[in-house]
C-alpha atoms as a PDB file:
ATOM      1  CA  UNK A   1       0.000   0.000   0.000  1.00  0.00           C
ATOM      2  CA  UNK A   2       1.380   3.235  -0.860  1.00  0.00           C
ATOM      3  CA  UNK A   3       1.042   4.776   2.597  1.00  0.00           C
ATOM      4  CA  UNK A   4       3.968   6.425   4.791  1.00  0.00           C
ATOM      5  CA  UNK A   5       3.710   9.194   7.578  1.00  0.00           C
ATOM      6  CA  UNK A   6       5.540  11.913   7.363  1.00  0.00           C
ATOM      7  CA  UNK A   7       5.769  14.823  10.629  1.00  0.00           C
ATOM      8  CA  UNK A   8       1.992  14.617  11.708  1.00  0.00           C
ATOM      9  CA  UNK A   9       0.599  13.250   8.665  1.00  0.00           C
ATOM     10  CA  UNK A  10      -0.402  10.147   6.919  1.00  0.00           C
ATOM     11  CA  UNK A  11       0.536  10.484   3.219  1.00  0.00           C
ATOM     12  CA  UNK A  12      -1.158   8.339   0.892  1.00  0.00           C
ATOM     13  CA  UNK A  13       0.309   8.506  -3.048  1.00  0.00           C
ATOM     14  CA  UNK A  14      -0.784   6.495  -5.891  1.00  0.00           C
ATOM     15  CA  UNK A  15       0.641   6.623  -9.204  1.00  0.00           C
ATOM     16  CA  UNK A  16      -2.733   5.554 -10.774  1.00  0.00           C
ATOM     17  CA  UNK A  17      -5.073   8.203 -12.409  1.00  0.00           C
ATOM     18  CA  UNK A  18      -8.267   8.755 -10.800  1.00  0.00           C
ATOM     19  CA  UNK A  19     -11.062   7.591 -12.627  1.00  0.00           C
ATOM     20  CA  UNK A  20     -13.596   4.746 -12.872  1.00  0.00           C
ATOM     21  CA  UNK A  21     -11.930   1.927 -13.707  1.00  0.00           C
ATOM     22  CA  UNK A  22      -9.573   2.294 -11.173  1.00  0.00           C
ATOM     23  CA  UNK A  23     -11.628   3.253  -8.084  1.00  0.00           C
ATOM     24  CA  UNK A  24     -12.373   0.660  -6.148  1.00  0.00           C
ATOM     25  CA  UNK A  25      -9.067  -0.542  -5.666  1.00  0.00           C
ATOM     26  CA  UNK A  26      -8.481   3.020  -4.638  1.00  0.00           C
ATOM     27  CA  UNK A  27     -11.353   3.097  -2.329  1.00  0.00           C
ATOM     28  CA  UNK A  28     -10.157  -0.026  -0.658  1.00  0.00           C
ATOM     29  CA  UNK A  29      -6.624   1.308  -0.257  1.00  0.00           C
ATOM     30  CA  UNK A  30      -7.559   4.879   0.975  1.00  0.00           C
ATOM     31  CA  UNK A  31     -10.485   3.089   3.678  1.00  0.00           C
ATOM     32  CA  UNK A  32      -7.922   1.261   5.055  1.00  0.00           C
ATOM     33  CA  UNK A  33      -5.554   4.324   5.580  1.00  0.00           C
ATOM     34  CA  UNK A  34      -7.864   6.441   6.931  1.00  0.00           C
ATOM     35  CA  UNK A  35      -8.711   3.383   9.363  1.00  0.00           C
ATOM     36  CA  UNK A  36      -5.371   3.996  10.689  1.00  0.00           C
ATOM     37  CA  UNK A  37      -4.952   7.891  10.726  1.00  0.00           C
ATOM     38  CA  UNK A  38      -7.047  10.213  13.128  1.00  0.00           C
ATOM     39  CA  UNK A  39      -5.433  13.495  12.273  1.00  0.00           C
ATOM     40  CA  UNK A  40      -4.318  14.883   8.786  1.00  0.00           C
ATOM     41  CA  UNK A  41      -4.072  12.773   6.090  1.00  0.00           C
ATOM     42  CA  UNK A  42      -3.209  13.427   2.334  1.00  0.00           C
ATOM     43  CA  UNK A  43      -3.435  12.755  -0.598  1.00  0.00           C
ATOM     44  CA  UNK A  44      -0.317  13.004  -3.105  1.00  0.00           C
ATOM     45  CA  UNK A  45      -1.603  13.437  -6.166  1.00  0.00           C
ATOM     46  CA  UNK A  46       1.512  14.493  -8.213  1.00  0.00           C
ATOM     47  CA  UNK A  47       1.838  11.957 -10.456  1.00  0.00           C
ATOM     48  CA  UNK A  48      -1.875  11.525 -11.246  1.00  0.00           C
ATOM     49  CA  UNK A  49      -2.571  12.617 -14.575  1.00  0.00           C
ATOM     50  CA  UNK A  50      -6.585  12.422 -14.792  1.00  0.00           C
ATOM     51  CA  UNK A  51      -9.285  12.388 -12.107  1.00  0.00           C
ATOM     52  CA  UNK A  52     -12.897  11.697 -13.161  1.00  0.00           C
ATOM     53  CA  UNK A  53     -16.149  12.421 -11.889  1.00  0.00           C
ATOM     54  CA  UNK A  54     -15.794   9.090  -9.910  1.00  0.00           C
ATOM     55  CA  UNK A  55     -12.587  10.340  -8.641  1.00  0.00           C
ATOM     56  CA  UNK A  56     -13.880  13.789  -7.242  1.00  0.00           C
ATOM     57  CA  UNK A  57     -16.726  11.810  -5.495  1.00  0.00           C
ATOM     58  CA  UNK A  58     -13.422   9.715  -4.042  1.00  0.00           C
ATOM     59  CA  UNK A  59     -11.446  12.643  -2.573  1.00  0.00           C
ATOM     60  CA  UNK A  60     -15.035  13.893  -1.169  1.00  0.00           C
ATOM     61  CA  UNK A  61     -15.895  10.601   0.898  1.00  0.00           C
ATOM     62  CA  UNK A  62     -12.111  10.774   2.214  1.00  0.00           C
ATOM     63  CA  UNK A  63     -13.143  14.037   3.714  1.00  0.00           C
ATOM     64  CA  UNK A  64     -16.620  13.007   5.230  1.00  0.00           C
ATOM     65  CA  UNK A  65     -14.473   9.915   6.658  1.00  0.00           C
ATOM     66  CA  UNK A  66     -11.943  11.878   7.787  1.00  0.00           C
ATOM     67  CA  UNK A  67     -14.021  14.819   9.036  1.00  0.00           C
ATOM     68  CA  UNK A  68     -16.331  12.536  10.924  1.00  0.00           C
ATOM     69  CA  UNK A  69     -12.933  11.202  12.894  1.00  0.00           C
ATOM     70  CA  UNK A  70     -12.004  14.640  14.065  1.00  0.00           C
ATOM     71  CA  UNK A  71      -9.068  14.504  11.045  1.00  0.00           C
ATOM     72  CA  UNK A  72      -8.932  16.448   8.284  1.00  0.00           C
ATOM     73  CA  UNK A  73      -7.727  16.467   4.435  1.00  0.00           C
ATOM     74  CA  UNK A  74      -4.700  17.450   2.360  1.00  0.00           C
ATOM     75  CA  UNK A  75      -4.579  17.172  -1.404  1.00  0.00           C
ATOM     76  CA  UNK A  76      -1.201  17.501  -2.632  1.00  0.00           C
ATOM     77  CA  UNK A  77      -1.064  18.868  -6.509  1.00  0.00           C
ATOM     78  CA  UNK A  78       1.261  21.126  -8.721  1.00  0.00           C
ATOM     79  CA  UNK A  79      -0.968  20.789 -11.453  1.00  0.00           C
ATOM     80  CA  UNK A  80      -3.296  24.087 -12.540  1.00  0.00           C
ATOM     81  CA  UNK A  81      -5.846  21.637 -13.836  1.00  0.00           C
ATOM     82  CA  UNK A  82      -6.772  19.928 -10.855  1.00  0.00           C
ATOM     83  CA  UNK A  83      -6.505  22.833  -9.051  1.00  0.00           C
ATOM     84  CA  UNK A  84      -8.964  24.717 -11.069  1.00  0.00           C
ATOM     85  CA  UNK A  85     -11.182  21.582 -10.987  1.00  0.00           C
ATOM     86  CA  UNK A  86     -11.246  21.792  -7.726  1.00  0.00           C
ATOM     87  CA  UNK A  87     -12.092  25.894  -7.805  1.00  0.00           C
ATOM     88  CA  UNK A  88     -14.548  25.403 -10.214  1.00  0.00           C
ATOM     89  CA  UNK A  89     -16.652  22.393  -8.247  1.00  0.00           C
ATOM     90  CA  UNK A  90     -15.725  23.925  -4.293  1.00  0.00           C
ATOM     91  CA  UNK A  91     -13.904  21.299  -3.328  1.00  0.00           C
ATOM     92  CA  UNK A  92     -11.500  23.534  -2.234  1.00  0.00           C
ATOM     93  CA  UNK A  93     -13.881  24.996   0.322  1.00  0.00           C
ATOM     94  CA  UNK A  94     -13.683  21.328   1.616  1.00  0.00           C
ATOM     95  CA  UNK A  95     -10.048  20.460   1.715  1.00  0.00           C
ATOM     96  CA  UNK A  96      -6.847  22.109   1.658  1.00  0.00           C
ATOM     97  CA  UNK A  97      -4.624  22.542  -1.662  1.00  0.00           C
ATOM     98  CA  UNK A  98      -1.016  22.721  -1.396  1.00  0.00           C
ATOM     99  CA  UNK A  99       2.106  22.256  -3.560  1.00  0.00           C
ATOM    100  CA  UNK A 100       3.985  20.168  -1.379  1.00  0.00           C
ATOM    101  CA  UNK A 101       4.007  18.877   2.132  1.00  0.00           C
END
């Protein structure tokens, strides 16, 4: 599982774009490190190269997991894409954006 912790955090990165076909194996792997994280957690997403509709619906049940266990989320991106993705549909009102941890 791709999951390390790193200062406070638990840093989950996946190398696999973000889309239907490859969610549920996603799912699976990001429910079983929130399991064991109850502070911040994120998501490196700097070598993804495409997130779906399934995949924004993804990063939005990591935060209602995450928020419901007092933790909260960190999406990791350099690209202007996502970011503006995640402008355009709020998500960003959800979750915090950085560059790097």
């Amino acid at each position: 599982m791709p999951v390390e912790t790193v200062s406070d955090a638990v840093v989950f990165r996946t190398t696999s774009n973000i889309v239907a076909s490859t969610i549920e194996t996603l799912r699976k792997e990001l429910l079983a490190a929130i399991e064991g994280s109850s502070g911040r957690f994120v998501i490196d997403l700097q070598t993804v190269g495409i997130i779906d509709s399934k995949g924004l619906a993804l990063l939005m049940m990591c935060h209602k997991s995450l928020q419901a266990r007092g933790g909260k989320l960190t999406v990791v991106t350099t690209s202007k894409d996502f970011r503006q993705m995640f402008q355009v549909m709020r998500l960003d009102q959800h979750f915090e954006i950085v560059d790097h941890l």
